[in-house]
Each structure stands twice: as C-alpha cells, then as structure tokens.
Protein backbone atom coordinates (compact mmCIF):
# COMPACT_ATOMS: atom_id res chain seq x y z
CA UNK A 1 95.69 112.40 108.32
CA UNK A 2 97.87 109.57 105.98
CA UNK A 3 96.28 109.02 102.73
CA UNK A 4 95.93 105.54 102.01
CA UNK A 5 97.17 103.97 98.47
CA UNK A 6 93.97 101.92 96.72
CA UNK A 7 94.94 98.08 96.42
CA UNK A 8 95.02 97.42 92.87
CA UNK A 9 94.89 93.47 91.90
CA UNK A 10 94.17 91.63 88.54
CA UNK A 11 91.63 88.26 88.08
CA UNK A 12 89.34 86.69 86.31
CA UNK A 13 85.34 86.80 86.25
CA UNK A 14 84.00 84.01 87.15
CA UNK A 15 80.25 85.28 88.02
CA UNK A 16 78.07 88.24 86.92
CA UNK A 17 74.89 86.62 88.17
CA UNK A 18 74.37 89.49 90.53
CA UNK A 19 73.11 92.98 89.89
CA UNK A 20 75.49 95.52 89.59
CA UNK A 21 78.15 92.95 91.41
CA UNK A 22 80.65 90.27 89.55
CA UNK A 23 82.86 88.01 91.45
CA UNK A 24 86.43 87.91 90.43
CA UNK A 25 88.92 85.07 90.87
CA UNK A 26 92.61 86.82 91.96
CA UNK A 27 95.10 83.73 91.71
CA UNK A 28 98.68 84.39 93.77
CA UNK A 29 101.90 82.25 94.35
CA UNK A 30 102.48 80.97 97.99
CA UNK A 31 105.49 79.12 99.21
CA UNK A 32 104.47 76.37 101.45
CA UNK A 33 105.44 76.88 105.03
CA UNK A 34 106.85 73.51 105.51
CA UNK A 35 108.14 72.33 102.55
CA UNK A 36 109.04 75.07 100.26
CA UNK A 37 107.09 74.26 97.21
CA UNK A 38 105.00 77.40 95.27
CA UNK A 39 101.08 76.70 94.97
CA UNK A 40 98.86 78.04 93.72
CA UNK A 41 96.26 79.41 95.74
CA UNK A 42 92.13 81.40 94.37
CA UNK A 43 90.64 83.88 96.45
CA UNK A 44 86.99 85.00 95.34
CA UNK A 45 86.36 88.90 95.42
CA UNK A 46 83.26 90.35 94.98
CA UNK A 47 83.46 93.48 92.72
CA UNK A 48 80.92 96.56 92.05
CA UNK A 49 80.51 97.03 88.74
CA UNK A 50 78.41 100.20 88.57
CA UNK A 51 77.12 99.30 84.82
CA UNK A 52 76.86 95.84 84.25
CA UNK A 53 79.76 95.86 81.64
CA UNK A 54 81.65 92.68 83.11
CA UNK A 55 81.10 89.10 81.87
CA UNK A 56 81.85 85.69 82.46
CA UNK A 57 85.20 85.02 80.88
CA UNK A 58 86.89 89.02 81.40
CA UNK A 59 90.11 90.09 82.64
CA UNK A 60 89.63 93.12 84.90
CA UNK A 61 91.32 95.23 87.01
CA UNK A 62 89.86 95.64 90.77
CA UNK A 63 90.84 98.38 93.19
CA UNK A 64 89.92 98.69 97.16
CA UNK A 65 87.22 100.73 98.06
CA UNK A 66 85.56 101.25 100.92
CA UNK A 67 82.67 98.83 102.13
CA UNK A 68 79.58 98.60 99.90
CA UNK A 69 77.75 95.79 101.71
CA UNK A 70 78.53 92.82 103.70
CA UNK A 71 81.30 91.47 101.52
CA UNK A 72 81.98 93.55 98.94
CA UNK A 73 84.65 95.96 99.08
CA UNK A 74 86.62 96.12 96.06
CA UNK A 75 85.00 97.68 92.18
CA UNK A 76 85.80 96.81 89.16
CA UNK A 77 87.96 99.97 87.66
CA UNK A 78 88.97 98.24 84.31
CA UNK A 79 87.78 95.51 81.49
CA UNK A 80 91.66 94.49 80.44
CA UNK A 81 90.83 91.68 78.09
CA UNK A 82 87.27 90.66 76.78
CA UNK A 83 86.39 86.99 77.56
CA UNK A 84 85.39 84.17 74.79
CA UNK A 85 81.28 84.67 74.85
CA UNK A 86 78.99 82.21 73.98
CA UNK A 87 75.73 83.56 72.06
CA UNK A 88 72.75 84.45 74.56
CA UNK A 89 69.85 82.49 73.11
C-alpha cells in the first residue's frame, strides 16, 4: 500500500455562507497553449471548516482530504492572514 502526500494549496475566501463549509478562490499561472502568454486563471474550492473560524476576506491554507459530500473535498487546515472585516450590524 503507497501512502499518498495531502495536496496542500493557498487562496482566498471568498464565501462562508455555508455551514461548516467556505469556498476558497486558489489563483495559478498558465501559459497559453498557443501563444505563450501567462494568465491568470480562479478555480473555486469548497473547504470544510469544522468550526466556523473562516471569513470573507482570509488567507488560508487548504489540504486534500477525502470526499465529504458532492463537491467538497479539500478542509481548511490553516487561517494564514486575517481578512479586512466590516462590523456585523
């Protein structure tokens, strides 16, 4: 049996509507296939975040795990940076 090493990435919050869940934007550099150039491209993860500690705004670190529902499959294993918050009325 071959252990596996988790994925680790880095991104942005962009949601924590959701309970217990926060979607995280993980930007990456792609050259273009015809023409060279580097874009930019945004995928959307969604991340388990066991105790709500994520907001809007947050740097965090993600790691792979294995499936927790229909499309989400990575958890939140780090807050890196605390976002700018806005007072909750």
């Amino acid at each position: 049996m071959t252990v596996r090493r988790q994925r680790t990435s880095y991104g942005l919050v962009i949601s924590d509507k959701m309970e217990k869940t926060v979607v995280v934007a993980v930007p990456r550099l792609v050259s273009h296939a015809l023409y060279g150039k580097v874009v930019r491209r945004l995928t959307k993860l969604k991340a388990h975040d066991e105790k709500n500690e994520s907001r809007t705004g947050d740097r965090v670190k993600i790691v792979e795990t294995r499936p927790l529902s229909k499309d989400k499959h990575w958890r939140v294993a780090a807050i890196i940076e605390r976002g700018e918050q806005s007072p909750s009325p």
